[in-house]
PDB file of N, CA and C in Angstrom:
ATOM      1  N   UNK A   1     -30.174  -4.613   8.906  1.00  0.00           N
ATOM      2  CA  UNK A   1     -29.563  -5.812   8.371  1.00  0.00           C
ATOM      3  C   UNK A   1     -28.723  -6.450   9.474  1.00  0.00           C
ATOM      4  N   UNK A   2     -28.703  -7.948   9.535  1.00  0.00           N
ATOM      5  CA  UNK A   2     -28.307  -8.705  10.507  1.00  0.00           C
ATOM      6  C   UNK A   2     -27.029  -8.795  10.257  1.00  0.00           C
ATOM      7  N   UNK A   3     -25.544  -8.513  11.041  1.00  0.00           N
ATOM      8  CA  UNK A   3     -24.448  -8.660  10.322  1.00  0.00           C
ATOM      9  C   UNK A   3     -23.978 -10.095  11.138  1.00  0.00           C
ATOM     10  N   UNK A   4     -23.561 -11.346   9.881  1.00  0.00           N
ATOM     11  CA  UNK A   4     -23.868 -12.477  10.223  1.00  0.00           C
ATOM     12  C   UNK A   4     -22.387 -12.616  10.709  1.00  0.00           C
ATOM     13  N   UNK A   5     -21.283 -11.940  10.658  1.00  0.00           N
ATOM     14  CA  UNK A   5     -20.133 -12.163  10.410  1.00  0.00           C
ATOM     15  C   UNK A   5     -19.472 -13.309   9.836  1.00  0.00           C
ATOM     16  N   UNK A   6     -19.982 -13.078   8.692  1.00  0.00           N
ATOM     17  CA  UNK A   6     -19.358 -14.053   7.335  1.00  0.00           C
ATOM     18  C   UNK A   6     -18.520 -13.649   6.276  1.00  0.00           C
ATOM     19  N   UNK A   7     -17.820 -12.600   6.193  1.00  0.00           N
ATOM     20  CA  UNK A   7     -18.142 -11.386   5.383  1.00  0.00           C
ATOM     21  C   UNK A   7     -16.369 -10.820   6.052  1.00  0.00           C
ATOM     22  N   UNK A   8     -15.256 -10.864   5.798  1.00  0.00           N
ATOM     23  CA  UNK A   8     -14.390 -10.250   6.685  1.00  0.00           C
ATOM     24  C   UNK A   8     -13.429  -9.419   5.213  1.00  0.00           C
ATOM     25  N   UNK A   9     -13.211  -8.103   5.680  1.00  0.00           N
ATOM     26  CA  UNK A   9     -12.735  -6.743   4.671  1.00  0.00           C
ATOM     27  C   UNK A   9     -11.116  -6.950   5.020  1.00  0.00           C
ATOM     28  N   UNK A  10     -10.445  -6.938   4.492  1.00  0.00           N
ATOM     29  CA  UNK A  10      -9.069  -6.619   5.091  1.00  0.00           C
ATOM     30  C   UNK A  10      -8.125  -6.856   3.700  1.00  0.00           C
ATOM     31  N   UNK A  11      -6.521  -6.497   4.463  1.00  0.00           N
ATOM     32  CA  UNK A  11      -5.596  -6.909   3.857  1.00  0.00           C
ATOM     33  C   UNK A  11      -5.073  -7.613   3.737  1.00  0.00           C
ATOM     34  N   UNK A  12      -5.080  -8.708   2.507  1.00  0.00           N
ATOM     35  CA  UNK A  12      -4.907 -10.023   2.162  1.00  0.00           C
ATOM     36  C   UNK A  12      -3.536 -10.345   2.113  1.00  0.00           C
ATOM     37  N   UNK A  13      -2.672  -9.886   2.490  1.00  0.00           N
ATOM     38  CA  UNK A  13      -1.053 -10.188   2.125  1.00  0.00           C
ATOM     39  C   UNK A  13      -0.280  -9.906   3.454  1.00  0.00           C
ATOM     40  N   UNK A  14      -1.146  -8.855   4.212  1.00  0.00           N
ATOM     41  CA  UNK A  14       0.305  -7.681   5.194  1.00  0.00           C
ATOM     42  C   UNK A  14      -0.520  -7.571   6.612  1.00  0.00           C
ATOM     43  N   UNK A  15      -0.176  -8.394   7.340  1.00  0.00           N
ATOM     44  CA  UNK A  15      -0.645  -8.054   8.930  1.00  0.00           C
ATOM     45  C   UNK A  15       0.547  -7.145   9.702  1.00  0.00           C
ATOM     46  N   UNK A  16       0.132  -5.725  10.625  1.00  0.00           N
ATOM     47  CA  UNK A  16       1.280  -5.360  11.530  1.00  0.00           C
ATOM     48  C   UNK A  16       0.732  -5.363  12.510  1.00  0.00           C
ATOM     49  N   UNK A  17       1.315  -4.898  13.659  1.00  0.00           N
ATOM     50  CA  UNK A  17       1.075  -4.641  15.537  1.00  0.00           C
ATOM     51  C   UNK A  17       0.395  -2.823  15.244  1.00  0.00           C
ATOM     52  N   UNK A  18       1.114  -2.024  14.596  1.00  0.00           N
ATOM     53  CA  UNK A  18       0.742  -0.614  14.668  1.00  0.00           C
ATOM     54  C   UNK A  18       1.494   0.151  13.415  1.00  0.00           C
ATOM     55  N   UNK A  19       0.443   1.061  13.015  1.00  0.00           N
ATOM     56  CA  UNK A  19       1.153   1.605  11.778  1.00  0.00           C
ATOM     57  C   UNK A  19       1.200   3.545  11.878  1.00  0.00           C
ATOM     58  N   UNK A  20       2.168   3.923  12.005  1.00  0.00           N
ATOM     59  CA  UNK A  20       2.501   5.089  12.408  1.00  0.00           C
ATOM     60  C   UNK A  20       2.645   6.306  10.986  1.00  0.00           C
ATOM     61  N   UNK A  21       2.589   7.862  11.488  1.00  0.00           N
ATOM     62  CA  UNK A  21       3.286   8.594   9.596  1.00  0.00           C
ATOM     63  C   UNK A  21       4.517   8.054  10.003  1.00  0.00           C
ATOM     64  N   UNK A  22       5.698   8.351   9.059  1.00  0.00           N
ATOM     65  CA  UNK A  22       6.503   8.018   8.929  1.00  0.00           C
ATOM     66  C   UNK A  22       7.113   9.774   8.909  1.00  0.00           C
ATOM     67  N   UNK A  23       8.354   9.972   9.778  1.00  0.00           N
ATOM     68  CA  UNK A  23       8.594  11.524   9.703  1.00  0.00           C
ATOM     69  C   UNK A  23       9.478  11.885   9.182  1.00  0.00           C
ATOM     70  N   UNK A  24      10.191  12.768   8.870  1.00  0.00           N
ATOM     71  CA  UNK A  24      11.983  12.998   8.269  1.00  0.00           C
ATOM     72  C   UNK A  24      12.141  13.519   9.184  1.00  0.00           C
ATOM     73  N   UNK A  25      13.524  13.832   8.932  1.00  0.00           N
ATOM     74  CA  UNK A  25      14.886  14.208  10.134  1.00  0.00           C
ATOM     75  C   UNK A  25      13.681  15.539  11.020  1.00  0.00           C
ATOM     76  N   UNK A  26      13.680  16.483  10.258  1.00  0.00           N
ATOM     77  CA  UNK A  26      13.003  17.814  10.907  1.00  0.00           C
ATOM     78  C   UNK A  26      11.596  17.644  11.354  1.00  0.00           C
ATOM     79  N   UNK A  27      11.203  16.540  11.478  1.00  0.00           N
ATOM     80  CA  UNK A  27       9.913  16.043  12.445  1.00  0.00           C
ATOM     81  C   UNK A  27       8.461  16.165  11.717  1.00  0.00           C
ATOM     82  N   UNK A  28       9.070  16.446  10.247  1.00  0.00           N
ATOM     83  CA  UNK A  28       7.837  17.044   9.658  1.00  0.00           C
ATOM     84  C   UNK A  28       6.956  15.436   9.314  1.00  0.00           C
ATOM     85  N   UNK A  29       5.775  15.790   8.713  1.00  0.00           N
ATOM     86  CA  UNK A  29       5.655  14.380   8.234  1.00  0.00           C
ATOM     87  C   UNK A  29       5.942  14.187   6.906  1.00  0.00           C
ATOM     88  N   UNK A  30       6.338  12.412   6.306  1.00  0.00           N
ATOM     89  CA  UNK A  30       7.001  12.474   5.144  1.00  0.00           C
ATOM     90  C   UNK A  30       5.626  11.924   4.359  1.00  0.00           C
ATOM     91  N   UNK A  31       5.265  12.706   2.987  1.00  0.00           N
ATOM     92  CA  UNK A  31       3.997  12.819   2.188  1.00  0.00           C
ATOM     93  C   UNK A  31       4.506  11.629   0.492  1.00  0.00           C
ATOM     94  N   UNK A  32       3.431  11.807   0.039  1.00  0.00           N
ATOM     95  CA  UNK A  32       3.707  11.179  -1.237  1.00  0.00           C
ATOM     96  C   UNK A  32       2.728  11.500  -2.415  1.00  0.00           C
ATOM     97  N   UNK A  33       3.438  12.087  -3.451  1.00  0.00           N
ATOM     98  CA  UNK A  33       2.035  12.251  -4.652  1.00  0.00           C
ATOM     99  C   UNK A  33       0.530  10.932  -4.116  1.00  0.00           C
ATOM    100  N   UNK A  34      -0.720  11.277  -4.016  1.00  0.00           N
ATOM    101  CA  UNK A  34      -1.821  10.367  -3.968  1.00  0.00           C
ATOM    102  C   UNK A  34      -1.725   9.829  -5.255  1.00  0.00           C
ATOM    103  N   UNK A  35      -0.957   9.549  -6.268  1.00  0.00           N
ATOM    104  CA  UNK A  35      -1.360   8.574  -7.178  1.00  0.00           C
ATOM    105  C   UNK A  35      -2.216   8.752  -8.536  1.00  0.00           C
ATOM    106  N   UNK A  36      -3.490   9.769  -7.901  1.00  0.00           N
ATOM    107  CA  UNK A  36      -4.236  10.050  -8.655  1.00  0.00           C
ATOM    108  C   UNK A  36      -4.660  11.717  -9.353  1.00  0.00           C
ATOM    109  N   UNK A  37      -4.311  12.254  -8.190  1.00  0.00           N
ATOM    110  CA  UNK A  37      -4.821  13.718  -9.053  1.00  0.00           C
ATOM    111  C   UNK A  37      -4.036  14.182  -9.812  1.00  0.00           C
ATOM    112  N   UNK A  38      -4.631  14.901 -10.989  1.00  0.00           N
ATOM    113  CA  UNK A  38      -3.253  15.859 -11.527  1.00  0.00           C
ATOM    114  C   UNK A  38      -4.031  17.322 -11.848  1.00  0.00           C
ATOM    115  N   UNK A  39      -3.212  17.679 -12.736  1.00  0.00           N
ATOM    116  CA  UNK A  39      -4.018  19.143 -13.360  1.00  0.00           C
ATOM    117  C   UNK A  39      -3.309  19.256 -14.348  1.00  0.00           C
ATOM    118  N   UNK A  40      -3.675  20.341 -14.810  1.00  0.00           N
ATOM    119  CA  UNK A  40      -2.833  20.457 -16.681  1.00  0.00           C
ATOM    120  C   UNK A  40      -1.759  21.355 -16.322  1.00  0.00           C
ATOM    121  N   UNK A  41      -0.917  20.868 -17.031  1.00  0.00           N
ATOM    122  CA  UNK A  41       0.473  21.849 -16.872  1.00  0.00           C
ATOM    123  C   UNK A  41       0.528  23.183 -17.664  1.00  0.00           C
ATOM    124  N   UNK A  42       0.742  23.992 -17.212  1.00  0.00           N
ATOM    125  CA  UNK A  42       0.386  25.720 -17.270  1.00  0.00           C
ATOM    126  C   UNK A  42       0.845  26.223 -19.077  1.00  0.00           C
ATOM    127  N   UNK A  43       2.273  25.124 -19.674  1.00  0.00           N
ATOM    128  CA  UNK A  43       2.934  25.311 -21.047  1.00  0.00           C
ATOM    129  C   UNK A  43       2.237  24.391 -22.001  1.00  0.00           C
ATOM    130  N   UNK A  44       2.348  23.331 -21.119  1.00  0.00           N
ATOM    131  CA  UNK A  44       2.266  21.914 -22.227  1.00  0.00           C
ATOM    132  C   UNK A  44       0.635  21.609 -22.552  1.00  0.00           C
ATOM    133  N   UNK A  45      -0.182  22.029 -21.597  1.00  0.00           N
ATOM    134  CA  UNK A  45      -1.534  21.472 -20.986  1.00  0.00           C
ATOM    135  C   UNK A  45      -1.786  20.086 -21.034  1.00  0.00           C
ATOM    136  N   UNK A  46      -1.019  19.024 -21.162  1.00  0.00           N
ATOM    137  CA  UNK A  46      -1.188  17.785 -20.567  1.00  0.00           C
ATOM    138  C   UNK A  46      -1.323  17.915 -19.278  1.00  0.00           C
ATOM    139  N   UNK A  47      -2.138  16.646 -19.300  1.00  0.00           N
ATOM    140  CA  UNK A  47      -2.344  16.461 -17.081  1.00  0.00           C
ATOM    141  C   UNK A  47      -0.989  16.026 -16.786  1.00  0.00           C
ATOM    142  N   UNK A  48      -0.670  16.309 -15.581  1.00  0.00           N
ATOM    143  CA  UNK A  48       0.172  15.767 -14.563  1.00  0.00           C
ATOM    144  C   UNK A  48       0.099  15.550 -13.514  1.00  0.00           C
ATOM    145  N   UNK A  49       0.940  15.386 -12.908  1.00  0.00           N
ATOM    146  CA  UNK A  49       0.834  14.920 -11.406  1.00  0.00           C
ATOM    147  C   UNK A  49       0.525  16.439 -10.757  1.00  0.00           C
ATOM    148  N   UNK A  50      -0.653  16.275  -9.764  1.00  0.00           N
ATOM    149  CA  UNK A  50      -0.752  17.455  -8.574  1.00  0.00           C
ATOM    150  C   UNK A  50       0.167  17.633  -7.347  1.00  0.00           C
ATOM    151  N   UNK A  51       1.092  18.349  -7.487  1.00  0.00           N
ATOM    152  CA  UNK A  51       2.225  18.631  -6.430  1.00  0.00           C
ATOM    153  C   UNK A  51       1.098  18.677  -5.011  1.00  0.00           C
ATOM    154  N   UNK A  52       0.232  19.390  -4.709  1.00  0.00           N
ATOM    155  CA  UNK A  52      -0.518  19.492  -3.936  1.00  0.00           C
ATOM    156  C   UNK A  52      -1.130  18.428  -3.089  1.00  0.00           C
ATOM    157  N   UNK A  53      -1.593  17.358  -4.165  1.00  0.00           N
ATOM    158  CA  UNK A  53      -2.079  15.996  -3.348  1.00  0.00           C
ATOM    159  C   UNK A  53      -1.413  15.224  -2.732  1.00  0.00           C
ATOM    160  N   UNK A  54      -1.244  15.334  -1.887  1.00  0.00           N
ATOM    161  CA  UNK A  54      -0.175  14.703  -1.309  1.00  0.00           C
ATOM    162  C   UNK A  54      -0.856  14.133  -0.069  1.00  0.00           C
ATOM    163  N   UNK A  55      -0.522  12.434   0.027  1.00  0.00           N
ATOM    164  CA  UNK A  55      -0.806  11.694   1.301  1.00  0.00           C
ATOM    165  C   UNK A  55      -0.026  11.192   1.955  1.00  0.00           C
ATOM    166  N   UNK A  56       0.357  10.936   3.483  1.00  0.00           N
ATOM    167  CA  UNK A  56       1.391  10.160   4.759  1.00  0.00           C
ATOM    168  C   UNK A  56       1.717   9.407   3.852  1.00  0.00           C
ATOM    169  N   UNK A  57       2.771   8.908   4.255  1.00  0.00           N
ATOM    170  CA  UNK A  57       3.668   7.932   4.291  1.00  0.00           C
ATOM    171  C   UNK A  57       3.461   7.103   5.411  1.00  0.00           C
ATOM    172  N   UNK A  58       3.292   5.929   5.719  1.00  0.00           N
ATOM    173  CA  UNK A  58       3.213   5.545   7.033  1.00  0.00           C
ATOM    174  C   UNK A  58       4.342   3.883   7.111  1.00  0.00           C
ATOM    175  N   UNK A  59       4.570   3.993   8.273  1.00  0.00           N
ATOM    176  CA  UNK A  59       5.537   2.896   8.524  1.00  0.00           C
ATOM    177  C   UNK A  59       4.851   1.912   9.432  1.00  0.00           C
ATOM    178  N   UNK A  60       4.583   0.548   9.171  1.00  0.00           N
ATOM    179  CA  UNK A  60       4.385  -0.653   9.419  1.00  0.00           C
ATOM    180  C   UNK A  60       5.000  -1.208  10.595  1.00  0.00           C
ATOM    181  N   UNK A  61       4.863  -1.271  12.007  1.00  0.00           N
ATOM    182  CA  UNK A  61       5.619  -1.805  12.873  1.00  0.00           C
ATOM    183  C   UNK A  61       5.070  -3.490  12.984  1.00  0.00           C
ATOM    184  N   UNK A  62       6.086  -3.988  13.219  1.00  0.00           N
ATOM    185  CA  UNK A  62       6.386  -5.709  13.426  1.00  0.00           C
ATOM    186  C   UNK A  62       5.087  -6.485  12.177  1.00  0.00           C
ATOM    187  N   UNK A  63       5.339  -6.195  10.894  1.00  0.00           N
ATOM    188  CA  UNK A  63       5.141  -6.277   9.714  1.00  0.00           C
ATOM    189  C   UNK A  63       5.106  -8.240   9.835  1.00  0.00           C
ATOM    190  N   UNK A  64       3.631  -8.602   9.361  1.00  0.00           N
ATOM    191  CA  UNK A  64       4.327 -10.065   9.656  1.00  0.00           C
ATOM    192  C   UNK A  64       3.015 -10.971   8.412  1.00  0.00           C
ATOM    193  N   UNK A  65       3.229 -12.081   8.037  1.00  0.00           N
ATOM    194  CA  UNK A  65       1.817 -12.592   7.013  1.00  0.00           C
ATOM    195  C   UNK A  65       0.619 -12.629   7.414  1.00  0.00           C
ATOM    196  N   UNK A  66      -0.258 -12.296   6.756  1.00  0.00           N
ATOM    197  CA  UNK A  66      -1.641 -12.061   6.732  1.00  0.00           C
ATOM    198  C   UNK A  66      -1.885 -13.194   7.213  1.00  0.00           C
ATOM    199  N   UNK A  67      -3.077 -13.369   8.308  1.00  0.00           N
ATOM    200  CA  UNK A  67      -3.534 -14.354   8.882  1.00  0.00           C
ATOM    201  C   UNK A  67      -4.803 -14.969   7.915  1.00  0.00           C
ATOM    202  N   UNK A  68      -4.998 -16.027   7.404  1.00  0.00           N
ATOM    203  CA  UNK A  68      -6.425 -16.119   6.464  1.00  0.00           C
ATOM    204  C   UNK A  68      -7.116 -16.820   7.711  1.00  0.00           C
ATOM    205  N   UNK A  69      -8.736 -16.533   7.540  1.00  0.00           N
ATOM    206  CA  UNK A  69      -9.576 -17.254   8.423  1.00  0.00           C
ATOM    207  C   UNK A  69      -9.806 -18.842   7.557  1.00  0.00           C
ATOM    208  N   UNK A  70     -10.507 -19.473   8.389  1.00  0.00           N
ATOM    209  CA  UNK A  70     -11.049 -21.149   7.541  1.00  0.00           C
ATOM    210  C   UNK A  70     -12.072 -20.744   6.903  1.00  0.00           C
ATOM    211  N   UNK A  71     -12.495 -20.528   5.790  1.00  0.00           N
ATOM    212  CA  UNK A  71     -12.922 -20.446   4.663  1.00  0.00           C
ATOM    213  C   UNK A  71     -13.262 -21.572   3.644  1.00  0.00           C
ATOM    214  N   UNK A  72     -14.766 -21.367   3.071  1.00  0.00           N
ATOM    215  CA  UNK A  72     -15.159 -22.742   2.181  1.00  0.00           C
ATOM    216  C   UNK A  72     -14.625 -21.657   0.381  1.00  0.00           C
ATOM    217  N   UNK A  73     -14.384 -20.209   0.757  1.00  0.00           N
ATOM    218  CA  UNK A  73     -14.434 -19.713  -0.937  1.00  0.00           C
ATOM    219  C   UNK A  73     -13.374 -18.328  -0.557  1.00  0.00           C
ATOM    220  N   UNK A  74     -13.140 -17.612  -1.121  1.00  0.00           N
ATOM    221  CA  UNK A  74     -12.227 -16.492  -0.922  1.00  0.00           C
ATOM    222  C   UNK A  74     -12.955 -15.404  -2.232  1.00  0.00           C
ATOM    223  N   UNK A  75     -13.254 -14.488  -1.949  1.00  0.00           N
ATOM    224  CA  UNK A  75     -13.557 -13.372  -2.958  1.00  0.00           C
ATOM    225  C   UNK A  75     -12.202 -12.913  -3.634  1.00  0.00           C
ATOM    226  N   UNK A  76     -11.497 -12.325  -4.023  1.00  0.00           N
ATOM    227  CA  UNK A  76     -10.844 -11.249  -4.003  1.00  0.00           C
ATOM    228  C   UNK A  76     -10.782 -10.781  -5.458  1.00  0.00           C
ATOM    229  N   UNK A  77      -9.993  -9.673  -5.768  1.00  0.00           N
ATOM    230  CA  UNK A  77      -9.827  -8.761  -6.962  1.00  0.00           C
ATOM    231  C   UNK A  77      -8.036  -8.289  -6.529  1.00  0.00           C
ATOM    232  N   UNK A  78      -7.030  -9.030  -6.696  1.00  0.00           N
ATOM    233  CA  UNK A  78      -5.784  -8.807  -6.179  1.00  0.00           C
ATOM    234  C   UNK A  78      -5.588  -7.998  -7.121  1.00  0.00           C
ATOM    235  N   UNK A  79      -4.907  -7.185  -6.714  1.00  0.00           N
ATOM    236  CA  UNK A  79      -3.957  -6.125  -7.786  1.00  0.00           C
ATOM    237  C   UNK A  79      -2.748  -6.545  -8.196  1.00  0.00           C
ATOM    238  N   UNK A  80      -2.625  -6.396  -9.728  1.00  0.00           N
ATOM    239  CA  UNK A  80      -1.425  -6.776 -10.247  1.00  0.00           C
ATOM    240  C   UNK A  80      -0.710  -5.504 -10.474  1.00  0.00           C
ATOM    241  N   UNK A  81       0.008  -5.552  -9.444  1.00  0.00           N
ATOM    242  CA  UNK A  81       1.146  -3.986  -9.640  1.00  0.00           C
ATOM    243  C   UNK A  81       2.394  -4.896  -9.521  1.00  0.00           C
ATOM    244  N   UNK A  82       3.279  -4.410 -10.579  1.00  0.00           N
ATOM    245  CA  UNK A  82       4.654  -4.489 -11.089  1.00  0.00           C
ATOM    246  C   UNK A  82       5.608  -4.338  -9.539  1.00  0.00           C
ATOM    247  N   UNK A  83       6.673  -4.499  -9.909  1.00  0.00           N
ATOM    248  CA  UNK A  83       7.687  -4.075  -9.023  1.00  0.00           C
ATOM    249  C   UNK A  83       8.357  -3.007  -9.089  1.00  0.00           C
ATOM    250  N   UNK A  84       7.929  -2.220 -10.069  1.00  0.00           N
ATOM    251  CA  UNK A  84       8.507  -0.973 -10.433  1.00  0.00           C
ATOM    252  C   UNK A  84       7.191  -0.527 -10.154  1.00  0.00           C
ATOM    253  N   UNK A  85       6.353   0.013 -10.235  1.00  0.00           N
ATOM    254  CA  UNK A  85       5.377   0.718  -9.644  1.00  0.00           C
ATOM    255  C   UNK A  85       4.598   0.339  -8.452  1.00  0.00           C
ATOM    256  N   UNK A  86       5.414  -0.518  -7.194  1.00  0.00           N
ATOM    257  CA  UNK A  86       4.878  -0.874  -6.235  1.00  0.00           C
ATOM    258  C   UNK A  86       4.962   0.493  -5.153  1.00  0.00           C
ATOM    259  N   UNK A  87       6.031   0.869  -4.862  1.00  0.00           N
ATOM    260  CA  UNK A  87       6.450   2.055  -4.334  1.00  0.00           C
ATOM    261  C   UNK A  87       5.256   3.110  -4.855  1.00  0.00           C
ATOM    262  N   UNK A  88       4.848   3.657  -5.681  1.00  0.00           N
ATOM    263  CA  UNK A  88       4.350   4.563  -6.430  1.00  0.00           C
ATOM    264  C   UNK A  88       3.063   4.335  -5.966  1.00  0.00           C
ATOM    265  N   UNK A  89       2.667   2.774  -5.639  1.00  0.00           N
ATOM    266  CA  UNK A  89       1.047   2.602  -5.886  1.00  0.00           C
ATOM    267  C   UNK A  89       0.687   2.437  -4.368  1.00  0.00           C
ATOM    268  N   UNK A  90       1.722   1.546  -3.617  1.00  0.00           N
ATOM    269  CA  UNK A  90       1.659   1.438  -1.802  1.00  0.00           C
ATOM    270  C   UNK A  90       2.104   2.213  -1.245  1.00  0.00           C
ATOM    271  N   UNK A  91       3.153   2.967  -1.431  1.00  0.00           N
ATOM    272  CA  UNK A  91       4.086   3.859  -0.628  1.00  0.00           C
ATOM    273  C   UNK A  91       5.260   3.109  -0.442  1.00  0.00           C
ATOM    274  N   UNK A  92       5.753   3.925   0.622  1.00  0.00           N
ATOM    275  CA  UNK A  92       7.379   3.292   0.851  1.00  0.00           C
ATOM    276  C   UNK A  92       7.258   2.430   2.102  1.00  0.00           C
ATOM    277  N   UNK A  93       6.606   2.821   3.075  1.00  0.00           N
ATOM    278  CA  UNK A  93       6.448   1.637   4.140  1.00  0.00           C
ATOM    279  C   UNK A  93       5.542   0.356   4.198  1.00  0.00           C
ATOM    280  N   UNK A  94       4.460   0.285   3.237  1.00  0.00           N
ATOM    281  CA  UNK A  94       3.771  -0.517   2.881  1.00  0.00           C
ATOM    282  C   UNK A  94       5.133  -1.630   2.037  1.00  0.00           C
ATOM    283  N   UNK A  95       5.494  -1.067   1.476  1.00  0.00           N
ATOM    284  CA  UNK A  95       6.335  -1.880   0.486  1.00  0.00           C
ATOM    285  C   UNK A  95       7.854  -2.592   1.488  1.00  0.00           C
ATOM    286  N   UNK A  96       8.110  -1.398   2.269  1.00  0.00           N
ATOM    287  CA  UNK A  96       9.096  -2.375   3.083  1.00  0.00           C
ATOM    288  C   UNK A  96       9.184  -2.897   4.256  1.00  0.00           C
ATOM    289  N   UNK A  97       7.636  -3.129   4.535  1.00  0.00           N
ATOM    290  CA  UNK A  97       6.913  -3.963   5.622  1.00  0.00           C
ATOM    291  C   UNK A  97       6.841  -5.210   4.973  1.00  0.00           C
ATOM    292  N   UNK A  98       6.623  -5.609   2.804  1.00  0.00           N
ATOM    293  CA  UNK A  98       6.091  -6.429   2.436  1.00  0.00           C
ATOM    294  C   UNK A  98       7.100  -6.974   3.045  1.00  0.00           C
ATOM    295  N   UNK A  99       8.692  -6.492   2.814  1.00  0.00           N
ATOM    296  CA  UNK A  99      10.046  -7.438   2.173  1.00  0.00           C
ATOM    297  C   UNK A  99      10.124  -7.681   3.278  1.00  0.00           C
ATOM    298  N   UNK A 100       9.871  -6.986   4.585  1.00  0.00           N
ATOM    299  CA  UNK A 100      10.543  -7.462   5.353  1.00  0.00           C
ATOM    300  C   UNK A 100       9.554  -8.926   6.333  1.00  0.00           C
ATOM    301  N   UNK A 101       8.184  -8.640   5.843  1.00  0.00           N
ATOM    302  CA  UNK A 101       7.509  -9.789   6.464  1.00  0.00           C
ATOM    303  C   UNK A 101       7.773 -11.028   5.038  1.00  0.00           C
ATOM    304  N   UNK A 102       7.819 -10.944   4.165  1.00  0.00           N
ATOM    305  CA  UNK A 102       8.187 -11.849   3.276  1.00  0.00           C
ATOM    306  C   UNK A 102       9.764 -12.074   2.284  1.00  0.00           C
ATOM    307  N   UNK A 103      10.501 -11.924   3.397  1.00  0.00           N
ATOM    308  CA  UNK A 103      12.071 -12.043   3.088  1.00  0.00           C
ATOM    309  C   UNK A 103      12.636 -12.939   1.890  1.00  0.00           C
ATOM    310  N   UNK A 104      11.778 -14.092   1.993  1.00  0.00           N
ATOM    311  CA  UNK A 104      12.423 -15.332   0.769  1.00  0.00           C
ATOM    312  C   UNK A 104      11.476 -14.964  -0.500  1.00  0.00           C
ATOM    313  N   UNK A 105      10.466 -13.956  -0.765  1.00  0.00           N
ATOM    314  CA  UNK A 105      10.180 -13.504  -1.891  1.00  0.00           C
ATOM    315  C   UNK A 105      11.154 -12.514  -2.570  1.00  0.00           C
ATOM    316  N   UNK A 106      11.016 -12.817  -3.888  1.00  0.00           N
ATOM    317  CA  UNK A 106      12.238 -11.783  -4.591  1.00  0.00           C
ATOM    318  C   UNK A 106      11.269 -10.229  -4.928  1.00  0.00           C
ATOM    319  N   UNK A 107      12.383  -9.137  -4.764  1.00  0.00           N
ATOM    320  CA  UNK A 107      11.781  -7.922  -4.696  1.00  0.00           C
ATOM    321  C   UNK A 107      11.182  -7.717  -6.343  1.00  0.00           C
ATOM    322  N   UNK A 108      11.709  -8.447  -7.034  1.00  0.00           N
ATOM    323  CA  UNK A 108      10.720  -7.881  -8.440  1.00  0.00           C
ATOM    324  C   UNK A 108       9.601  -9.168  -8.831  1.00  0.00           C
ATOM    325  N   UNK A 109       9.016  -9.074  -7.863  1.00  0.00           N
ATOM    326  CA  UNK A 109       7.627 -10.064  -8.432  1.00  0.00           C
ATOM    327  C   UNK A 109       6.587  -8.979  -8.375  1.00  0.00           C
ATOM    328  N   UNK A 110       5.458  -9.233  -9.018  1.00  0.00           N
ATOM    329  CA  UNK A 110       4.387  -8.476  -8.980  1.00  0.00           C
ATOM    330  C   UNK A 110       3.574  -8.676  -7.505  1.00  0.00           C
ATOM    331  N   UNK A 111       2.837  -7.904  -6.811  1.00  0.00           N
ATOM    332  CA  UNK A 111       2.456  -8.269  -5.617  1.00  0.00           C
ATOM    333  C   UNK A 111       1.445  -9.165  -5.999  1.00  0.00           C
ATOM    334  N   UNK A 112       0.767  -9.449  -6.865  1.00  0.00           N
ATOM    335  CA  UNK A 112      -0.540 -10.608  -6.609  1.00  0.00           C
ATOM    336  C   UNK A 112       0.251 -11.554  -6.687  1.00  0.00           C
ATOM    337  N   UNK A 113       1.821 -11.859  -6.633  1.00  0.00           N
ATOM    338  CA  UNK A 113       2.202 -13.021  -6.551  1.00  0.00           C
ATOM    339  C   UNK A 113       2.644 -13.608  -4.963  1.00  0.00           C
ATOM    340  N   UNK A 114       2.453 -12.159  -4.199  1.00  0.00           N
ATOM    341  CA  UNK A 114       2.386 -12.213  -3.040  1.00  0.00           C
ATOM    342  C   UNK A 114       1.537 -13.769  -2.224  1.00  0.00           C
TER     343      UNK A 114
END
């Protein structure tokens, strides 16, 4: 298949220079529940969160607005995540790369208002 470059994948809101883990004091790297796995809890047997799954944290250097190309149409499927479950769903440096590349947005909007 001919790739026509018409067609561009990315992140529609958040351009950076370089995105690093993010570490704590003791150099370790800093992790975060993935969001999605759980297992049943050993008393209750409801699912919960898997202590185990755990993914980086990563920090956003020189965090700045998404560049759009010239475009006749735009695809997308934006996610409507809250401001209370933005942290939970991006992480912590995703989220304070948004504020800090989009300063005059208020921190409790939903990001598709991004």
């Amino acid at each position: 298949m001919k790739d026509l470059r018409n067609i561009r994948q990315g992140d529609a809101v958040l351009d950076w220079f370089t995105c690093t883990p993010r570490l704590a004091a003791d150099s370790t790297s800093v992790t975060r529940w993935d969001g999605r796995t759980t297992r049943h809890h050993p008393v209750t047997g409801e699912e919960v969160p898997d202590p185990d799954a755990r993914i980086p944290v990563y920090d956003f250097a020189e965090p700045t607005h998404a560049t759009w190309p010239e475009a006749v149409f735009i695809v997308g499927n934006p996610p409507i995540i809250g401001d209370k479950r933005l942290h939970k769903a991006l992480g912590d440096g995703y989220v304070d790369a948004l504020h800090v590349s989009y300063r005059k947005m208020p921190r409790n909007v939903k990001l598709v208002m991004c």
